[in-house]
N, C-alpha and C. Protein backbone atom coordinates (compact mmCIF):
# COMPACT_ATOMS: atom_id res chain seq x y z
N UNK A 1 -14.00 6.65 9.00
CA UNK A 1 -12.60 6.87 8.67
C UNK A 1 -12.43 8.31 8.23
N UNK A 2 -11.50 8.97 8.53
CA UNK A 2 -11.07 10.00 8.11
C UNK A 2 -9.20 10.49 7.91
N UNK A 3 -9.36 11.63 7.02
CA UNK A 3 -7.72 11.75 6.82
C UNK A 3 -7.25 12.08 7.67
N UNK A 4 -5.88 11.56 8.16
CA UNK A 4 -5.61 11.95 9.51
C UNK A 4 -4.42 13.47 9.22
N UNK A 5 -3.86 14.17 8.43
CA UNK A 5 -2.89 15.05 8.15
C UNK A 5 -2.87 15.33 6.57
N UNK A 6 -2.56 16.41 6.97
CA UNK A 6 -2.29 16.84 5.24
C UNK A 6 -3.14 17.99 4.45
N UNK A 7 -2.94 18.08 3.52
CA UNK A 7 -3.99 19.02 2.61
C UNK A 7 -5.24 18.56 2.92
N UNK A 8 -5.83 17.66 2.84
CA UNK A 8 -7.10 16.88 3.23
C UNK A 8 -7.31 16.32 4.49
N UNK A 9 -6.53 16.58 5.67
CA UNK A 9 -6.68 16.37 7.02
C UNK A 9 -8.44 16.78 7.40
N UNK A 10 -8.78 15.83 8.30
CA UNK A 10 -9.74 15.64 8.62
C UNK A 10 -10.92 15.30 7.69
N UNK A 11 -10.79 15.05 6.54
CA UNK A 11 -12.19 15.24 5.22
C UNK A 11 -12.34 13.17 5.56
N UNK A 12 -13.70 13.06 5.63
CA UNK A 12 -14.00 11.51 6.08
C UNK A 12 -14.09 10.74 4.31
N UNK A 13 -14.10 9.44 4.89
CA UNK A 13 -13.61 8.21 3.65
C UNK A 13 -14.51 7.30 3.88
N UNK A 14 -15.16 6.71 2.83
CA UNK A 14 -16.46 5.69 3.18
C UNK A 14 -15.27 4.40 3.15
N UNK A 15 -15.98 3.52 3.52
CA UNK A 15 -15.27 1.93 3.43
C UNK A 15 -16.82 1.20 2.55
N UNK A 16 -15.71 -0.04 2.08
CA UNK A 16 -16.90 -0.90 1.73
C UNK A 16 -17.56 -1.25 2.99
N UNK A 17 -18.82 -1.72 2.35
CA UNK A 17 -19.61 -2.97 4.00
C UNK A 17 -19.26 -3.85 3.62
N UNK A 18 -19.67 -4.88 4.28
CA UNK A 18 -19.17 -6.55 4.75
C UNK A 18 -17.95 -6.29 5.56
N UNK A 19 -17.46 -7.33 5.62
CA UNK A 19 -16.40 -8.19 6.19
C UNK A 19 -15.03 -8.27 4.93
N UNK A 20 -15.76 -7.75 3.84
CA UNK A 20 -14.40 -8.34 2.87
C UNK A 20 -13.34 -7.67 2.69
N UNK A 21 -13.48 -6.17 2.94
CA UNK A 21 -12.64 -5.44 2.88
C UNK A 21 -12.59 -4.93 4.33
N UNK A 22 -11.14 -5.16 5.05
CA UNK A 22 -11.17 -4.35 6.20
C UNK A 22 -10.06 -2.88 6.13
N UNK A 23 -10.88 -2.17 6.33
CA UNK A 23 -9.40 -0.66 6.08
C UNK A 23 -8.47 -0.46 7.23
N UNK A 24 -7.66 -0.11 7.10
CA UNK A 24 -6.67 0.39 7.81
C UNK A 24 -7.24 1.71 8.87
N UNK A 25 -6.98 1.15 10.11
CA UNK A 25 -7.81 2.01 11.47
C UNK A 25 -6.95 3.35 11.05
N UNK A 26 -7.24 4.04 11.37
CA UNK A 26 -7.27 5.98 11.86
C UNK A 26 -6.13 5.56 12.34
N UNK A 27 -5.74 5.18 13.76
CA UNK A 27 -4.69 5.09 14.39
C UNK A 27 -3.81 3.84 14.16
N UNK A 28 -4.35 3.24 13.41
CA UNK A 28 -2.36 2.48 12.86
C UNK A 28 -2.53 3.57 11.37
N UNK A 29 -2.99 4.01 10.91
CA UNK A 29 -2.66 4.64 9.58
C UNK A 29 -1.79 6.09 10.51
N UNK A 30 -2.37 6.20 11.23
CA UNK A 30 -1.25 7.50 11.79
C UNK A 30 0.10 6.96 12.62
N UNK A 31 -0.33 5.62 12.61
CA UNK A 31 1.38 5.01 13.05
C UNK A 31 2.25 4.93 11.82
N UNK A 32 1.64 4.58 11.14
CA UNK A 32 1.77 4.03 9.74
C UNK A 32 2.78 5.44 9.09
N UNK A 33 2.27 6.92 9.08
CA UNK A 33 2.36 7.85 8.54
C UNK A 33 3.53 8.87 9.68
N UNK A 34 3.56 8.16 10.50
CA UNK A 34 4.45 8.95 11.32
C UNK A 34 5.54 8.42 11.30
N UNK A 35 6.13 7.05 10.96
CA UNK A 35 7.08 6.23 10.30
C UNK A 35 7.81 6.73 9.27
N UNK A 36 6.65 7.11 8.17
CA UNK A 36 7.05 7.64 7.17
C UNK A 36 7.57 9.34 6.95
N UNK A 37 7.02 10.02 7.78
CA UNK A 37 6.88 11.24 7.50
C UNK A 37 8.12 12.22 6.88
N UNK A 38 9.45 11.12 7.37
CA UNK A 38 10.52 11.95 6.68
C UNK A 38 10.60 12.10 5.13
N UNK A 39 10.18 10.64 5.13
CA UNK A 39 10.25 10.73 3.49
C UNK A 39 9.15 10.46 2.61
N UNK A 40 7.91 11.04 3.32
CA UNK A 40 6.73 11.23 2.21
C UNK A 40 7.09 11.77 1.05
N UNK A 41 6.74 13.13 1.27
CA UNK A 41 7.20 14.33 0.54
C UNK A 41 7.52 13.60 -0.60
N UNK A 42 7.05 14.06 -2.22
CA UNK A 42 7.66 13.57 -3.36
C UNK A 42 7.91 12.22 -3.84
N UNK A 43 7.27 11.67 -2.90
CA UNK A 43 7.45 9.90 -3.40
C UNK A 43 6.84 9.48 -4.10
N UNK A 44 6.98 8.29 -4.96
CA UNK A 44 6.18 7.08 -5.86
C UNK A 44 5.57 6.28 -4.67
N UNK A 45 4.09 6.19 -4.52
CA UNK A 45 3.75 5.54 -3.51
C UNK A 45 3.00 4.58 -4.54
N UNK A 46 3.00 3.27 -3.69
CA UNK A 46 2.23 1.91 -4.45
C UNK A 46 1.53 1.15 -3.55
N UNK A 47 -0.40 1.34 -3.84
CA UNK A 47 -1.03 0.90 -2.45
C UNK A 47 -2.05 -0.84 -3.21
N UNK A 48 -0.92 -1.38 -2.98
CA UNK A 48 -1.68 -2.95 -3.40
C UNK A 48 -3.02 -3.39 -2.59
N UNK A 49 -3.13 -3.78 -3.24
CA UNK A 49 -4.86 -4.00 -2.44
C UNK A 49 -5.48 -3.15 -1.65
N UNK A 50 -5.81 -2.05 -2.28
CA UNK A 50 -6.20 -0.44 -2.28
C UNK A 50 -7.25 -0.47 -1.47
N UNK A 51 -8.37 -1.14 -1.13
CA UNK A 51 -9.58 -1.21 -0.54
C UNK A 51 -10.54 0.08 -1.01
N UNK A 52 -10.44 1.12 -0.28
CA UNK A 52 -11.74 2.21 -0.04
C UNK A 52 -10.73 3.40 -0.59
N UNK A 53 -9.33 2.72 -0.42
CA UNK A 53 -7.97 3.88 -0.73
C UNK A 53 -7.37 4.86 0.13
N UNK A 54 -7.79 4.18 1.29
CA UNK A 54 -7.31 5.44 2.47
C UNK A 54 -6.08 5.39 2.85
N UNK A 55 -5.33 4.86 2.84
CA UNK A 55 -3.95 4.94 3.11
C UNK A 55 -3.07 5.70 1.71
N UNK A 56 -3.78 5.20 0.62
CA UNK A 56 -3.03 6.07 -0.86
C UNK A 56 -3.34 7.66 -0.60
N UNK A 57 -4.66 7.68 -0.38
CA UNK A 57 -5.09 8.43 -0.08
C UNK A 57 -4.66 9.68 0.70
N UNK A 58 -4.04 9.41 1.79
CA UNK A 58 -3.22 9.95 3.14
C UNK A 58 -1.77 10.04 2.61
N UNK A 59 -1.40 9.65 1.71
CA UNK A 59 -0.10 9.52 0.46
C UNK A 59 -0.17 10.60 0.04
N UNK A 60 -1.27 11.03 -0.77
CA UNK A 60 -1.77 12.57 -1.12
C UNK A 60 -1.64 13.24 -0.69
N UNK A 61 -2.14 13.41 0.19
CA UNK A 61 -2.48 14.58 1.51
C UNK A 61 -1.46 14.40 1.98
N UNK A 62 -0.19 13.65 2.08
CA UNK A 62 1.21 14.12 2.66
C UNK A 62 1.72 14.43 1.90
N UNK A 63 1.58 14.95 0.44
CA UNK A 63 2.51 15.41 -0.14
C UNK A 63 3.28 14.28 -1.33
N UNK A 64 2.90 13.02 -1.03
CA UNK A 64 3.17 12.30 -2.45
C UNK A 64 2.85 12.23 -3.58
N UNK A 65 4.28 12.69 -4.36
CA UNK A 65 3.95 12.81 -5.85
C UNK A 65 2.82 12.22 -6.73
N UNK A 66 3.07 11.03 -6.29
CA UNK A 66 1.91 10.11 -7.32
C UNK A 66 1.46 8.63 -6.67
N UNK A 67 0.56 7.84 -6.54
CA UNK A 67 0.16 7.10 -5.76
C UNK A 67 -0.69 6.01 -7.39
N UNK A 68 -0.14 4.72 -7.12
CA UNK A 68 -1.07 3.77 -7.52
C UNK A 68 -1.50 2.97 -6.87
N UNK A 69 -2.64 3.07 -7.19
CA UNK A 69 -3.75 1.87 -6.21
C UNK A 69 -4.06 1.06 -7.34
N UNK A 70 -3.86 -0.25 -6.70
CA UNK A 70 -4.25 -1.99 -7.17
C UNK A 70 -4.99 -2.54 -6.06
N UNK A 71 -6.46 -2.77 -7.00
CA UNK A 71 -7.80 -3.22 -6.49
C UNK A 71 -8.48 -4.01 -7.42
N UNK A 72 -9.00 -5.29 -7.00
CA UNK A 72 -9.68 -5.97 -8.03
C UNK A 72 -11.25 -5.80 -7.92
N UNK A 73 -11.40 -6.16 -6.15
CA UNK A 73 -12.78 -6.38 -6.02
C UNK A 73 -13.51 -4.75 -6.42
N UNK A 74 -14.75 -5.21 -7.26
CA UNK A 74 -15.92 -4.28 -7.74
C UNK A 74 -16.25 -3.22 -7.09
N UNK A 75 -16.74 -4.14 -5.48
CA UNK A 75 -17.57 -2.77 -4.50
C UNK A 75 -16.45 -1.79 -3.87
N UNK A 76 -15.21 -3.11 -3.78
CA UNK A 76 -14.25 -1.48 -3.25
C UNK A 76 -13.67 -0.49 -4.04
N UNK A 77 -13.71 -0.99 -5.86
CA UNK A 77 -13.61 -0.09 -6.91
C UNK A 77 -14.12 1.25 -7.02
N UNK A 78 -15.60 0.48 -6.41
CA UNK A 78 -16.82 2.11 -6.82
C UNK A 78 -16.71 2.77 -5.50
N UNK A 79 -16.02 2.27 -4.56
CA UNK A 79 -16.28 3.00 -3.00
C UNK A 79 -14.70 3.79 -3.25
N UNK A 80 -13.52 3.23 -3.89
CA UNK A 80 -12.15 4.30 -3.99
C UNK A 80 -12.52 5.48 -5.05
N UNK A 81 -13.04 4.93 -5.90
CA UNK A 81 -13.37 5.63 -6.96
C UNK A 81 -14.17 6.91 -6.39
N UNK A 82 -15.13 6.84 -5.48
CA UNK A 82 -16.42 7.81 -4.99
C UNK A 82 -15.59 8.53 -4.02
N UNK A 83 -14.35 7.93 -3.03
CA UNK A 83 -13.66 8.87 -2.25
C UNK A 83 -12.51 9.57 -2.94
N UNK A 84 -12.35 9.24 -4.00
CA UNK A 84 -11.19 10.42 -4.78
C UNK A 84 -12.17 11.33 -5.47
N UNK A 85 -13.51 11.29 -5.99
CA UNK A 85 -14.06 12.38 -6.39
C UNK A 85 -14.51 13.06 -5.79
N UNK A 86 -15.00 12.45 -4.33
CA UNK A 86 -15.86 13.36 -3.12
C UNK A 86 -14.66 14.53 -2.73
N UNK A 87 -13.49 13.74 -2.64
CA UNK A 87 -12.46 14.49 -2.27
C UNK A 87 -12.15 15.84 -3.53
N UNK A 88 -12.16 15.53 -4.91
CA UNK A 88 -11.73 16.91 -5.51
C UNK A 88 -10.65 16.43 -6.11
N UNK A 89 -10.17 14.58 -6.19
CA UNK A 89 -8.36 14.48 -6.41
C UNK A 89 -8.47 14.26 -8.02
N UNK A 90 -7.99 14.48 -9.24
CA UNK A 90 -8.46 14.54 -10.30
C UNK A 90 -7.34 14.05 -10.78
N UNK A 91 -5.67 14.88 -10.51
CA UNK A 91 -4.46 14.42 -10.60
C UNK A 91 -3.67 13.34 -9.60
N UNK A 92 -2.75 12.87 -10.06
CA UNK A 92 -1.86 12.29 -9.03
C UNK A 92 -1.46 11.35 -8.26
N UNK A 93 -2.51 9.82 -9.19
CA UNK A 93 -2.81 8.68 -8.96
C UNK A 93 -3.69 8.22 -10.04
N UNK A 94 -3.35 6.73 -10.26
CA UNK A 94 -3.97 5.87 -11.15
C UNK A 94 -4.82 4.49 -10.68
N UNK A 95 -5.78 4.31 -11.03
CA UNK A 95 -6.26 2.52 -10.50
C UNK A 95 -5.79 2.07 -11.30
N UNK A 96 -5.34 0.56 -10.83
CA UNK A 96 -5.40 -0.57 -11.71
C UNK A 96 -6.16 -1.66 -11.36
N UNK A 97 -7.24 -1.79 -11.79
CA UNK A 97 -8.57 -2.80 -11.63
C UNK A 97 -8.02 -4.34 -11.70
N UNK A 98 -7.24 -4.86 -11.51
CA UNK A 98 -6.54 -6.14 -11.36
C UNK A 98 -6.29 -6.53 -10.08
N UNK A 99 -5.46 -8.00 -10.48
CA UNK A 99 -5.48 -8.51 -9.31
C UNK A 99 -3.81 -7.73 -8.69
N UNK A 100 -3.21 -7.86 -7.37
CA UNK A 100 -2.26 -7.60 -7.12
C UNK A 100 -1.14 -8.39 -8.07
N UNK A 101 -0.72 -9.72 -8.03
CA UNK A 101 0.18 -10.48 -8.56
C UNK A 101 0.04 -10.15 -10.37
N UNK A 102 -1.23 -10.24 -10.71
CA UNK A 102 -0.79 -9.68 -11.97
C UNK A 102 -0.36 -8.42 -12.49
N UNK A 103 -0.46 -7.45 -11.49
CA UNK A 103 -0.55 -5.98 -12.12
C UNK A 103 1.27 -6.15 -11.82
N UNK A 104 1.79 -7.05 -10.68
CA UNK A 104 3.18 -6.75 -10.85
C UNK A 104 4.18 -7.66 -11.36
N UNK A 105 3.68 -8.69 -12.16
CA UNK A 105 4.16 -9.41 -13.37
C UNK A 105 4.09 -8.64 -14.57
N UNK A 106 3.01 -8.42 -14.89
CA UNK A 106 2.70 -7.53 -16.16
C UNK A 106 3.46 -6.41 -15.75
N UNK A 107 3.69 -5.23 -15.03
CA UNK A 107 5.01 -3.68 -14.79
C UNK A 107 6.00 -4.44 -14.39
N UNK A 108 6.76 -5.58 -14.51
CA UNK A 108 7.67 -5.41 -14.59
C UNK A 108 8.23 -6.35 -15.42
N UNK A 109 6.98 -6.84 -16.27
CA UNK A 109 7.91 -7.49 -17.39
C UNK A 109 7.11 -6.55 -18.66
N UNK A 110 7.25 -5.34 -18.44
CA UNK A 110 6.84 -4.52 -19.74
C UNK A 110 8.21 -4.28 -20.48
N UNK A 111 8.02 -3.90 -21.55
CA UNK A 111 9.19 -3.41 -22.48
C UNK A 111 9.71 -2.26 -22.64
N UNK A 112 8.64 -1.61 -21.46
CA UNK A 112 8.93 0.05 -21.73
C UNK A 112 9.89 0.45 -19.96
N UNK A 113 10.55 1.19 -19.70
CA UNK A 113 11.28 1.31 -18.63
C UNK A 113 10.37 1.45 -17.26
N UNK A 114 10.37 0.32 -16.39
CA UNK A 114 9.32 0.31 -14.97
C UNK A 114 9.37 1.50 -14.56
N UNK A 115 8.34 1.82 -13.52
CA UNK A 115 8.27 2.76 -12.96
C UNK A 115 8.92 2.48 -11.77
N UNK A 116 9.42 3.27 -10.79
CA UNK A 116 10.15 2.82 -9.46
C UNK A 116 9.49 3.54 -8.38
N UNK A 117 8.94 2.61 -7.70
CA UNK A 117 7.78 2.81 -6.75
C UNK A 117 9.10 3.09 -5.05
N UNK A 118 8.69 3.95 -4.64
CA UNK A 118 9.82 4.44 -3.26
C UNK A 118 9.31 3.89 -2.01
N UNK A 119 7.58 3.55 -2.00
CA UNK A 119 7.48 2.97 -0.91
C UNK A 119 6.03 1.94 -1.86
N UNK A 120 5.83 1.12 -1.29
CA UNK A 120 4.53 -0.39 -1.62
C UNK A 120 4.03 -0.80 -0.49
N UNK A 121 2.56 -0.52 -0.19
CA UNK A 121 2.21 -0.78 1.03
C UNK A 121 0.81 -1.69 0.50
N UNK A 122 1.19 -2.66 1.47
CA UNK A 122 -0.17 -3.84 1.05
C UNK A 122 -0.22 -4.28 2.25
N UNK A 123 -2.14 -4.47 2.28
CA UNK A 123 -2.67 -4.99 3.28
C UNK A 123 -4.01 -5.81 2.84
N UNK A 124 -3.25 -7.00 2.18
CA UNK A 124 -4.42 -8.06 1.39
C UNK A 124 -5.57 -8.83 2.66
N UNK A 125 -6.91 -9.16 1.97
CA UNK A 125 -7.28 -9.30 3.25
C UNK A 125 -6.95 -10.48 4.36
N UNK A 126 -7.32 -10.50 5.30
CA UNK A 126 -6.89 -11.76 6.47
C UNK A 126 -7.34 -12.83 6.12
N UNK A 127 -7.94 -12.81 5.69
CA UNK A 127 -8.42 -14.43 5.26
C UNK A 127 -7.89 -15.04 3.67
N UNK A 128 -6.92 -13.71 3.33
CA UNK A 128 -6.12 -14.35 2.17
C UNK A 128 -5.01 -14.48 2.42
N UNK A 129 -4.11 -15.14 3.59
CA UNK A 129 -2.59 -15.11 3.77
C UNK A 129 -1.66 -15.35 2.77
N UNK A 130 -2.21 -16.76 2.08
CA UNK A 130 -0.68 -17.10 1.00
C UNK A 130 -0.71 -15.62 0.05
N UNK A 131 -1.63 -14.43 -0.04
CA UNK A 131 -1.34 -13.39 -0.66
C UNK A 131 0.00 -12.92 0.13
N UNK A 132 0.22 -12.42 1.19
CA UNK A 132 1.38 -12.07 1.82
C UNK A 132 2.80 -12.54 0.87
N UNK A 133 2.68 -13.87 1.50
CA UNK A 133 4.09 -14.34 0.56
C UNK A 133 3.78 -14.33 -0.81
N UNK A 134 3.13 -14.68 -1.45
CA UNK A 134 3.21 -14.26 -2.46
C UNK A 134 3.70 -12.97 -3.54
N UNK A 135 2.95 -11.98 -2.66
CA UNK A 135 3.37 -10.70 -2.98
C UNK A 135 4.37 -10.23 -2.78
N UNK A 136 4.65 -10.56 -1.26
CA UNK A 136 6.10 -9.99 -1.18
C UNK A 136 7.45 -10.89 -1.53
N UNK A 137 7.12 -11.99 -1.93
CA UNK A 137 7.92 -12.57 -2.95
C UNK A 137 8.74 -11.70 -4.61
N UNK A 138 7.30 -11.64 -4.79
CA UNK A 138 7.61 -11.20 -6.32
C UNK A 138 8.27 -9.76 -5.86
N UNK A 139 8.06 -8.92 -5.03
CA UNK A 139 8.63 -7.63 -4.76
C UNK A 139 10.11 -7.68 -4.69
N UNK A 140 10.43 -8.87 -3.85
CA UNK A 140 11.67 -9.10 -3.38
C UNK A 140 12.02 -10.21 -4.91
N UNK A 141 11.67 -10.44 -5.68
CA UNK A 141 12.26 -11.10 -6.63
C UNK A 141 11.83 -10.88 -8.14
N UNK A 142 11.41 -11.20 -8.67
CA UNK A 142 10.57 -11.32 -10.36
C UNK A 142 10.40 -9.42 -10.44
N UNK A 143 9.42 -9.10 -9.47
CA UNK A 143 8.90 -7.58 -9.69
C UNK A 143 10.13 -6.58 -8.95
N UNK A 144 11.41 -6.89 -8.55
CA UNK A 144 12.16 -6.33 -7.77
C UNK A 144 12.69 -4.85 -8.26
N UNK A 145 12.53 -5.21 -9.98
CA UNK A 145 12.84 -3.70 -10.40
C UNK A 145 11.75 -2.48 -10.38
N UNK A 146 10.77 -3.52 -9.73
CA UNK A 146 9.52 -2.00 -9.32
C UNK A 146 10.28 -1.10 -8.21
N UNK A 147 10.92 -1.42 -7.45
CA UNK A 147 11.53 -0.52 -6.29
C UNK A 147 12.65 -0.11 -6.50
N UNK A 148 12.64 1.65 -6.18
CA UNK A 148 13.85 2.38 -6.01
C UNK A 148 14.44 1.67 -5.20
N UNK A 149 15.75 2.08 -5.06
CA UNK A 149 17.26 1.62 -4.48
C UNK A 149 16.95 1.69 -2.83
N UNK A 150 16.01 2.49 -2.70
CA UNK A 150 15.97 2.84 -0.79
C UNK A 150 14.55 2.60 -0.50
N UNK A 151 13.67 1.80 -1.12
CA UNK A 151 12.24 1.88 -1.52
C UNK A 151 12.48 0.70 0.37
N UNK A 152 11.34 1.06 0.37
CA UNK A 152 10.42 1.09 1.46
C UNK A 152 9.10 -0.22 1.10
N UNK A 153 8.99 -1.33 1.83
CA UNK A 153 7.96 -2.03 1.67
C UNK A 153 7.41 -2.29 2.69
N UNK A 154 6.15 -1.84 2.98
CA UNK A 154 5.60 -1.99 4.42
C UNK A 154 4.01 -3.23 3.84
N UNK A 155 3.84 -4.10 4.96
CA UNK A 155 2.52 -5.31 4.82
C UNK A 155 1.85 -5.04 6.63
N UNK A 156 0.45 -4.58 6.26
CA UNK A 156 -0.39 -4.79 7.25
C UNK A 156 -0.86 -5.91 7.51
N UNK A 157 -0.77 -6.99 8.60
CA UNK A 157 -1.14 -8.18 8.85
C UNK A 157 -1.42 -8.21 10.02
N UNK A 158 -1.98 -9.03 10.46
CA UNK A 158 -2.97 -9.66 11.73
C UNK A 158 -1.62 -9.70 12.82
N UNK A 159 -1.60 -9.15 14.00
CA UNK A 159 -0.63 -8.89 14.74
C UNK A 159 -0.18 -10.83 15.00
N UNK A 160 -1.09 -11.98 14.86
CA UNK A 160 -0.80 -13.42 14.98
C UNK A 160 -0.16 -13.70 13.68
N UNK A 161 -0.12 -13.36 13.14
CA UNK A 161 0.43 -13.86 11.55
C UNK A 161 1.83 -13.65 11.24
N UNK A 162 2.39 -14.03 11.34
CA UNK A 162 3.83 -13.93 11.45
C UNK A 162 4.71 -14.34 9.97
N UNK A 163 4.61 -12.97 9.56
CA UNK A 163 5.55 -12.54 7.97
C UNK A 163 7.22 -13.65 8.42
N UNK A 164 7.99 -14.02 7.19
CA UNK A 164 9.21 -14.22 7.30
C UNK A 164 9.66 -12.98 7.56
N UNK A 165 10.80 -13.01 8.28
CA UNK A 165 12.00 -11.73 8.03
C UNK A 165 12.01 -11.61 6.53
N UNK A 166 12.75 -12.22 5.59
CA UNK A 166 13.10 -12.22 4.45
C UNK A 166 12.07 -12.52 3.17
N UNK A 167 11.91 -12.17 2.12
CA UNK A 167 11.53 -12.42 0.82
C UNK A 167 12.45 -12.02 -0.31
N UNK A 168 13.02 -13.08 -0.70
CA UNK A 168 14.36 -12.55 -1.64
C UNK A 168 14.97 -11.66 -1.26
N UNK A 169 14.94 -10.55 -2.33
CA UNK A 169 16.02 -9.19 -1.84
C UNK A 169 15.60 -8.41 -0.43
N UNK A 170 14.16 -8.61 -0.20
CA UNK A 170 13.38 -7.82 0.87
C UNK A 170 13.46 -8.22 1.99
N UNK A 171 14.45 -7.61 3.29
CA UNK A 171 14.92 -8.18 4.88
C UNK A 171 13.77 -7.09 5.55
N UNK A 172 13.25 -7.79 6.55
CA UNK A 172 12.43 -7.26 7.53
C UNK A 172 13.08 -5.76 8.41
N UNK A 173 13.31 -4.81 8.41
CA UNK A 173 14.07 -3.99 9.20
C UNK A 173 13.05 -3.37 10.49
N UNK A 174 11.58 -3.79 10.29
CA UNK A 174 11.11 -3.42 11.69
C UNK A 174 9.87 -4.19 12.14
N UNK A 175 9.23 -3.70 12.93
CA UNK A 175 7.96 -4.88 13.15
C UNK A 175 7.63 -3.68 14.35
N UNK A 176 6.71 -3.18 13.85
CA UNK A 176 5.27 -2.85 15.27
C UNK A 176 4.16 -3.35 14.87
N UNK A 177 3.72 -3.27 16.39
CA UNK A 177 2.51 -3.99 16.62
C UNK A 177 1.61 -2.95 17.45
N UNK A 178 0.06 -3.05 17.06
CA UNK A 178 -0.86 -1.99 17.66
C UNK A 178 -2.13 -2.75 17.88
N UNK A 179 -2.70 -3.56 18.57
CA UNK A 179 -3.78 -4.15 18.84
C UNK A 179 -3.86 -5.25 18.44
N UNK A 180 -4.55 -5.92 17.26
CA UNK A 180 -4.73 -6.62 16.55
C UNK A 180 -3.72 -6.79 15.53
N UNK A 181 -3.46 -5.61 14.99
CA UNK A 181 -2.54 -5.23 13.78
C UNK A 181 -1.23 -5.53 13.76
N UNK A 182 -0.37 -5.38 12.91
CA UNK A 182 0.81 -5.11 13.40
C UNK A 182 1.43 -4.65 11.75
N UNK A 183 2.29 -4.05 11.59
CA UNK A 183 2.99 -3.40 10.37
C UNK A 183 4.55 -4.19 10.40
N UNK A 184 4.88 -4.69 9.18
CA UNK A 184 6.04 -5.14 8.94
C UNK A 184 6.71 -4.14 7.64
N UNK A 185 8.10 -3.63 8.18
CA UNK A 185 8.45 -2.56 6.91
C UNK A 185 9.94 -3.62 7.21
N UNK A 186 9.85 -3.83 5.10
CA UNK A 186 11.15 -4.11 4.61
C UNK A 186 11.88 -3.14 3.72
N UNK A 187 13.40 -3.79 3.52
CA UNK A 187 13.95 -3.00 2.89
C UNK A 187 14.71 -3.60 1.83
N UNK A 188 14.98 -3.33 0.71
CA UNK A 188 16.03 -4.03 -0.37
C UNK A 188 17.28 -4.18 0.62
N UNK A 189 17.38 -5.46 0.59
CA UNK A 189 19.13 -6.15 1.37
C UNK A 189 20.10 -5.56 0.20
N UNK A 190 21.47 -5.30 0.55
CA UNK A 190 22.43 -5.04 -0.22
C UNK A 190 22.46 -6.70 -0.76
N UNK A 191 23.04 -6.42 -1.97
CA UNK A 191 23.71 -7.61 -2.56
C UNK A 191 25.01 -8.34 -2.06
């Protein structure tokens, strides 16, 4: 794996081994990033189930303000952890060693004013589906005040797996598909 653009274009990214963590290919992360590219620049990026961190990662290196990664499992802890220092990134992102669903129960039922995340990109693994709805449940409902007003929610899933359009406030506004893969980006529905 490597960065595909940016300040850190081309610098390579370890992944965990096994099967448990699968990362996001080179080329859907540059589908992924060419989607976005208008409105990287300066964003709150939020990378749920962070893996090795290459997509937060590529957040960086486009120019996003600040990036949190939510990761529970251990080996992909010490493998994100080893590619933000190999890299030099010291500022400009936080882990949160939890699970996804709790880290966004706990921010958004804090007492202190949420943070407002502009884009949330999760790609839990394939063999954990009810994570999907789940997550993007609470985004679109309970955790809804994590997202700015124009916030951006994109879910990497198995191009067979077929997301609802809808999760509460969150309507499906696109769907590509690239091999195996496929990217679903929602958006806060008007009220």
């Amino acid at each position: 794996m490597r960065i595909i653009a940016g300040t850190l274009r081309s610098r390579r990214l370890e992944a965990p081994a096994g099967l448990a963590t699968r990362p996001t290919s080179d080329r859907l992360r540059e589908t992924l990033f060419n989607v976005l590219a208008p409105r990287i620049r300066g964003v709150s990026f939020l990378d749920l189930y962070a893996g090795s961190g290459a997509v937060g990662i590529e957040a960086l290196s486009r120019g996003a303000a600040r990036v949190e990664f939510v990761e529970k499992a251990p080996v992909a802890l010490k493998v994100l952890r080893g590619n933000l220092a190999r890299l030099g990134l010291t500022a400009g992102f936080r882990i949160h060693a939890v699970a996804v669903g709790a880290f966004l129960r706990r921010a958004s039922a804090s007492d202190q004013k949420p943070e407002h995340y502009d884009v949330a990109f999760l790609d839990p693994p394939w063999d954990a589906a009810p994570e999907y709805a789940a997550t993007l449940s609470l985004l679109g409902g309970a955790a809804r005040g994590l997202l700015a007003e124009d916030a951006l929610v994109i879910a990497e899933h198995r191009r067979k797996e077929r997301l609802e359009d809808r999760y509460g406030s969150l309507l499906r506004t696109r769907l590509l598909e690239q091999g195996d893969a496929a990217l679903s980006f929602y958006a806060v529905a008007g009220e």
